[in-house]
Protein backbone atom coordinates (compact mmCIF):
# COMPACT_ATOMS: atom_id res chain seq x y z
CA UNK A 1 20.97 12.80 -5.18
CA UNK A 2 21.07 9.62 -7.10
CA UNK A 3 19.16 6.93 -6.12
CA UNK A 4 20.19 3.84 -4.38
CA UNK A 5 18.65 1.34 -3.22
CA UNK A 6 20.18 1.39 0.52
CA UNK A 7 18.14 4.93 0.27
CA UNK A 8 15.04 3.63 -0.23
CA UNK A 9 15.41 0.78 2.67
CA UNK A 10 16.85 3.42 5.25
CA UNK A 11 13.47 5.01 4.23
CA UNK A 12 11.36 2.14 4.87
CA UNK A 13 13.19 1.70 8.21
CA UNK A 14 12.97 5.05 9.71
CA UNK A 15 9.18 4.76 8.77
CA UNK A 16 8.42 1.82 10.64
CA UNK A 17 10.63 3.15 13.31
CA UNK A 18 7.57 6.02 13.61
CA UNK A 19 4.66 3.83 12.56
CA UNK A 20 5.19 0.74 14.02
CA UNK A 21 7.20 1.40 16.89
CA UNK A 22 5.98 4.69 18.52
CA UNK A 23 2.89 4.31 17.40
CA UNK A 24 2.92 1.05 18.67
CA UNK A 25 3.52 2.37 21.86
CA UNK A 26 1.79 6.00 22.37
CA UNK A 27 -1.13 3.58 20.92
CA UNK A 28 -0.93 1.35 24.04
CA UNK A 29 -1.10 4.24 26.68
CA UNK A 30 -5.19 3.85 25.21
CA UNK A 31 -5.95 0.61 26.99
CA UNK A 32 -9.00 -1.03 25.99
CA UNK A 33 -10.52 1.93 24.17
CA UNK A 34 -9.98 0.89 20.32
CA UNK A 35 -10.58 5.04 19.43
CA UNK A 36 -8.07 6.51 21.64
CA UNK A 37 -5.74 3.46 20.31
CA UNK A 38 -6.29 4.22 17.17
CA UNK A 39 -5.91 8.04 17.15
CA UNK A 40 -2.57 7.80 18.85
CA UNK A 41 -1.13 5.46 17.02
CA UNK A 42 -2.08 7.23 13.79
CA UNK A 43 -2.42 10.66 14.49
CA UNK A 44 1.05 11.57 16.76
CA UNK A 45 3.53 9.69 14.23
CA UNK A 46 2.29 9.14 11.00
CA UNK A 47 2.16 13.09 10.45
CA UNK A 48 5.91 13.24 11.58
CA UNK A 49 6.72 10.52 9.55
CA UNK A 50 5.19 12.21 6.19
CA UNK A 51 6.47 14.96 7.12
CA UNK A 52 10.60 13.92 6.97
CA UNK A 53 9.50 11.55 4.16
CA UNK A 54 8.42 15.18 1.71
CA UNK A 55 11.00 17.03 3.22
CA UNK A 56 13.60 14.84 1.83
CA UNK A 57 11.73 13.96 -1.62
CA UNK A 58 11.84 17.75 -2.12
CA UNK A 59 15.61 17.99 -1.00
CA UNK A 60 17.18 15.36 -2.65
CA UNK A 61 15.04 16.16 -5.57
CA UNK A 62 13.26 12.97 -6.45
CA UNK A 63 9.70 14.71 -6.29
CA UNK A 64 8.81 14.47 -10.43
CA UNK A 65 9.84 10.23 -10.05
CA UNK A 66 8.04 9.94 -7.15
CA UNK A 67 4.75 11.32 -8.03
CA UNK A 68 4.59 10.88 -11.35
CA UNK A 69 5.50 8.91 -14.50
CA UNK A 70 4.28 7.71 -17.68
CA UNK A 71 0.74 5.60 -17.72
CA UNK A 72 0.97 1.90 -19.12
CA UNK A 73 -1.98 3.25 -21.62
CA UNK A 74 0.13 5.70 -23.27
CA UNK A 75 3.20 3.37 -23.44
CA UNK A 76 3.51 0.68 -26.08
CA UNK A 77 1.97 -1.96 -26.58
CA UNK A 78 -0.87 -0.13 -24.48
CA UNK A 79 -2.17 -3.17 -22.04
CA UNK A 80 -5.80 -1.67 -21.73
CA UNK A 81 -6.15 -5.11 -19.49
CA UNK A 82 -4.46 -3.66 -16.78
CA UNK A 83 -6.92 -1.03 -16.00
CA UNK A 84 -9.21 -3.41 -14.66
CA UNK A 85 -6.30 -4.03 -11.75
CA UNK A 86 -7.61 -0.78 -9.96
CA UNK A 87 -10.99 -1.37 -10.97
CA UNK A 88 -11.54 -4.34 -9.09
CA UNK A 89 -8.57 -2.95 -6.44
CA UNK A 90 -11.75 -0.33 -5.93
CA UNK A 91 -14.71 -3.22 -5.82
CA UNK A 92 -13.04 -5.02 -3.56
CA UNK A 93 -13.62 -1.79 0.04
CA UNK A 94 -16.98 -1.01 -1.61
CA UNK A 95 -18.41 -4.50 -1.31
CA UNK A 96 -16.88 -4.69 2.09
CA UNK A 97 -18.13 -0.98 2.85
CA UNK A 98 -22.19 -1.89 2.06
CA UNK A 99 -22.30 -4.65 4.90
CA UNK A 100 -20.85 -2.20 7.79
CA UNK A 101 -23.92 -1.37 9.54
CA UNK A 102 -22.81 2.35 9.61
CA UNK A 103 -25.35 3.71 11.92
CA UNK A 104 -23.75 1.25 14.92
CA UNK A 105 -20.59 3.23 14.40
CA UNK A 106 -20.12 6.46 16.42
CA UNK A 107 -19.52 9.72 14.18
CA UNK A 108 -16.36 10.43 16.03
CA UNK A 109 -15.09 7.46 15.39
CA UNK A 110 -15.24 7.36 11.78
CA UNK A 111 -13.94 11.02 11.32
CA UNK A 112 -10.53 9.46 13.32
CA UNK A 113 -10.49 6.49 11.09
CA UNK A 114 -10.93 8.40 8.17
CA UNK A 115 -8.28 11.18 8.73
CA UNK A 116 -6.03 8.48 10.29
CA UNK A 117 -6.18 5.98 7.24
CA UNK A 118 -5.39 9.07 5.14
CA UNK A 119 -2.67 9.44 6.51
CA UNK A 120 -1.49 5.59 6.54
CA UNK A 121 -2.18 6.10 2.54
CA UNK A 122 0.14 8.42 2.49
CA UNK A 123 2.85 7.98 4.65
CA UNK A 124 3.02 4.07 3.23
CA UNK A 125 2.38 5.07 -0.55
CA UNK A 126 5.43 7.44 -0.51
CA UNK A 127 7.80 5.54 0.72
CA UNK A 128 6.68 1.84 -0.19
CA UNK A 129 5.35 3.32 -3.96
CA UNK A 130 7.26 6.09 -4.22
CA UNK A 131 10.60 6.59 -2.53
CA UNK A 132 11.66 2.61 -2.68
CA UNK A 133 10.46 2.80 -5.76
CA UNK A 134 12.55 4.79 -7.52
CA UNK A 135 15.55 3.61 -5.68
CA UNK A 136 14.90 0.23 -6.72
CA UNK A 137 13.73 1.15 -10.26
CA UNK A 138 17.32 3.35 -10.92
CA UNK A 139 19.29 -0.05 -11.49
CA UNK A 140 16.66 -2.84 -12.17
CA UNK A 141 14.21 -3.39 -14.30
CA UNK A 142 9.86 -3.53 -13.57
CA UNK A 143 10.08 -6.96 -12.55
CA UNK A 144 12.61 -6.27 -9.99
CA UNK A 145 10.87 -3.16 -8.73
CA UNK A 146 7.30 -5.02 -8.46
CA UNK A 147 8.99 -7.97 -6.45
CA UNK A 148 10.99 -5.50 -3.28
CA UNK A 149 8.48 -3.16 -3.43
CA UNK A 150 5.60 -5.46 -2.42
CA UNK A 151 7.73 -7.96 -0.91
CA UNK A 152 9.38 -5.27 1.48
CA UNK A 153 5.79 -3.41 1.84
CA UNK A 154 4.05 -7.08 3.05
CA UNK A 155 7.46 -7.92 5.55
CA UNK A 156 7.23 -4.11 7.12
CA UNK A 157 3.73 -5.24 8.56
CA UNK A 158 5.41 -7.53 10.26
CA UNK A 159 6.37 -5.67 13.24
CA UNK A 160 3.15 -4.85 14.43
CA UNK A 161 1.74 -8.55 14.09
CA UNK A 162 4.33 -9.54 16.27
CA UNK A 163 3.61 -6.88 18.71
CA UNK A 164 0.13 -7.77 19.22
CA UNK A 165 1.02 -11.34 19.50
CA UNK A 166 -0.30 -12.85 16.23
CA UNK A 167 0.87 -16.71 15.75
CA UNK A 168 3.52 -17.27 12.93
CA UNK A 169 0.64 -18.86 10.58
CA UNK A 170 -1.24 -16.13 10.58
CA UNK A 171 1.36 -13.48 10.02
CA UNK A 172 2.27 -15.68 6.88
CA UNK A 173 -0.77 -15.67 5.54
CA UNK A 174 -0.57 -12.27 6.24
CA UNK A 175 2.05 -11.67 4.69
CA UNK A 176 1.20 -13.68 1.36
CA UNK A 177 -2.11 -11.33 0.97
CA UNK A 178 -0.47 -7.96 1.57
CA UNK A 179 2.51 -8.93 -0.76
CA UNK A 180 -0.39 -9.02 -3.39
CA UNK A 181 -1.99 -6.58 -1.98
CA UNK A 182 1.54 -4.65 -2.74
CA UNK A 183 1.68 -5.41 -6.28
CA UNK A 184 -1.87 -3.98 -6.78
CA UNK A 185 -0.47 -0.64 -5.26
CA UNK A 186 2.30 -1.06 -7.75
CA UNK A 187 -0.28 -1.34 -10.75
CA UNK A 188 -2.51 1.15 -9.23
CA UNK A 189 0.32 4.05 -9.91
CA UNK A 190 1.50 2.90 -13.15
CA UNK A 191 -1.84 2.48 -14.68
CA UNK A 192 -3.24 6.21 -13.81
CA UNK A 193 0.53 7.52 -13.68
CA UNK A 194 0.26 9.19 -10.07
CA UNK A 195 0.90 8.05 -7.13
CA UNK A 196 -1.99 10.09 -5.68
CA UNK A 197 -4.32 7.45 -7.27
CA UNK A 198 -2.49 4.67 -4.80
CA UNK A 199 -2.57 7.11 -1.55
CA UNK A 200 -6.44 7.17 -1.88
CA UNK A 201 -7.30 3.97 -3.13
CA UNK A 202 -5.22 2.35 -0.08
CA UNK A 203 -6.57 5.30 2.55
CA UNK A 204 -10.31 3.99 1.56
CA UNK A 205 -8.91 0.40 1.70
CA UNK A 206 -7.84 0.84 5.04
CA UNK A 207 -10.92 2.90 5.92
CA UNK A 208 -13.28 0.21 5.13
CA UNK A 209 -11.40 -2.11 7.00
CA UNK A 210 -11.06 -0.45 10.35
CA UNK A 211 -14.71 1.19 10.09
CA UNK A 212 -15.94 -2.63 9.67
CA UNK A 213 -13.89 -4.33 12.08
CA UNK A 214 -13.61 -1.28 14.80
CA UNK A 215 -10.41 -1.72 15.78
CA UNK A 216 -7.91 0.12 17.18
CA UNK A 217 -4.91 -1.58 15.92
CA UNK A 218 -4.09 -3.25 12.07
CA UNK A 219 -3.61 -6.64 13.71
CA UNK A 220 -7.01 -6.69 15.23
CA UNK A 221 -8.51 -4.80 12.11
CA UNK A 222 -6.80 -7.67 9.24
CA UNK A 223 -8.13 -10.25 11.51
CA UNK A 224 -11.99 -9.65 10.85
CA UNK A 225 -13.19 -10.77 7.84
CA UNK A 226 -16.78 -8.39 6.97
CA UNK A 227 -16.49 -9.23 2.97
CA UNK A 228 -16.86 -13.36 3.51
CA UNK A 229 -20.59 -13.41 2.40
CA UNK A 230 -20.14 -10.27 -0.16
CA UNK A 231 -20.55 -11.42 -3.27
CA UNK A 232 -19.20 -8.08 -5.05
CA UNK A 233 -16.41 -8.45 -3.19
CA UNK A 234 -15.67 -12.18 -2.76
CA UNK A 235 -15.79 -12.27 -6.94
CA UNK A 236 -13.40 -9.01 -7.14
CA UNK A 237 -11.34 -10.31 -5.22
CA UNK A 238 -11.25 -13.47 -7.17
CA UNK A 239 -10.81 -11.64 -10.47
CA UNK A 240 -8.00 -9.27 -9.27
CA UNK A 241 -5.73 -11.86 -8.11
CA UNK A 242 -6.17 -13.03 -11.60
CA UNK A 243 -5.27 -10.26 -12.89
CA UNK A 244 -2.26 -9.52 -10.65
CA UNK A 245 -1.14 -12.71 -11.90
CA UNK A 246 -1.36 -11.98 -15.34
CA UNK A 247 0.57 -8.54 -14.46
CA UNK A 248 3.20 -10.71 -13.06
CA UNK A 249 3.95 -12.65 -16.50
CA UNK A 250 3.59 -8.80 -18.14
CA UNK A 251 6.25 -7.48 -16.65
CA UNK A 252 8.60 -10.07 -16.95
CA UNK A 253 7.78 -9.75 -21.03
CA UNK A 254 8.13 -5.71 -20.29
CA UNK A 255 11.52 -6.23 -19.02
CA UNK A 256 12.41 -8.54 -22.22
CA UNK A 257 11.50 -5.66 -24.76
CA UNK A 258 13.16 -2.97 -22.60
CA UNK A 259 16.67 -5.35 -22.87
CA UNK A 260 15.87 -5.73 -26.80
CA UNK A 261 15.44 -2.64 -26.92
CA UNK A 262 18.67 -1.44 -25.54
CA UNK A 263 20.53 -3.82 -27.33
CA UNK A 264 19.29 -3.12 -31.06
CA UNK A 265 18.09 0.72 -30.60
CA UNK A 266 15.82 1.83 -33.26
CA UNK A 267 17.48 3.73 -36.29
């Protein structure tokens, strides 16, 4: 099948439909206990969701694009700069992770988060960084595919902010965050070449995040802030939205050589 990017939307649709939506739901039948919450929401869709998501990578045999492609180190020019994008993408849980007081937290809890947020890096890597991807990628160039691809990724969050009754500011702020958040994803699987790098880099993202804040939900969990006296973090964090905004004005000059490049071929 060729890819288009109606595809790739349908895709993100359908998985919000299970993520958002039923989990959303099943998730509520927990009340006020933020472990049973969590492990319903996560643990009765997501898998279903992954699940159709493989099955049709595999049948409409996209799973070579969708895993894998060429690392920005072996293409030219090289742009050794932009492994420092997953770098600090990495700094950023860890100096959140060392202020959790971890021996407050209940063992069964973080064995759900962490098996949970697995599967959120999964389920949201392969279609967000992988399936969209390539539809988007077939008729535009990087710049193009950097923009829907965290654009769509930050607006699908949406849902579930609304649910759990979050005013407009703050969904717009968080919006703005996981849009950047998005491209780092995006630089994450060029730089290594595999989208496997993404899936755990956002699973321990996520895992961090929930583990510090204890929440059941992502609304609840993106609205504590455990890295605001961190310095590791507070400075990677700094640094990597310089960097994402350098990667921003490399991709638009990536896009120029690719349309030189098609219009006066080498010999």
């Amino acid at each position: 099948m060729r890819p288009r990017i109606w595809i790739g939307l349908v895709a993100v649709l359908i998985y919000i439909g299970f993520a958002a939506g039923l989990g959303n739901v099943v998730g509520g039948l927990a009340g006020d206990d933020a472990t049973a919450e969590f492990a319903l929401s996560h643990l009765i869709p997501l898998p279903i969701a992954i699940a159709a998501a493989l099955a049709f990578v595999r049948w409409a045999g996209w799973w070579q694009p969708v895993w894998r492609e060429t690392p920005t180190v072996q293409l030219t020019p090289r742009r050794w700069w932009l492994v420092s994008i997953p770098v600090l993408a990495v700094l950023v849980p860890l100096g959140q992770a060392v202020t959790i007081p971890w021996g407050d937290r209940a063992i069964s809890f973080i064995l759900i988060v962490a098996i949970g947020t697995l599967l959120v890096g999964l389920g949201e890597e392969l279609v967000f960084r992988g399936i969209l991807l390539v539809t988007v990628r077939e008729r535009h160039g990087e710049l193009v595919t950097l923009l829907v691809t965290a654009v769509v990724f930050a607006l699908a969050h949406v849902f579930g902010s609304v649910w759990y009754g979050l005013p407009p500011a703050a969904i717009a702020f968080q919006v703005a965050v996981l849009a950047m958040i998005g491209v780092g994803y995006y630089w994450v699987r060029r730089v290594t070449g595999r989208l496997w790098a993404a899936v755990l880099l956002h699973a321990f993202t996520d895992f961090v995040l929930y583990v510090g804040s204890e929440a059941g939900n992502p609304a609840a969990a993106m609205a504590t802030t455990s890295d605001a006296t961190n310095p590791v973090s507070v400075t990677a964090q700094i640094l990597l939205a310089i960097a994402i905004t350098a990667s921003v004005i490399s991709v638009i000059r990536e896009d120029i050589r690719t349309r030189r490049h098609a219009t006066n071929p080498a010999p």
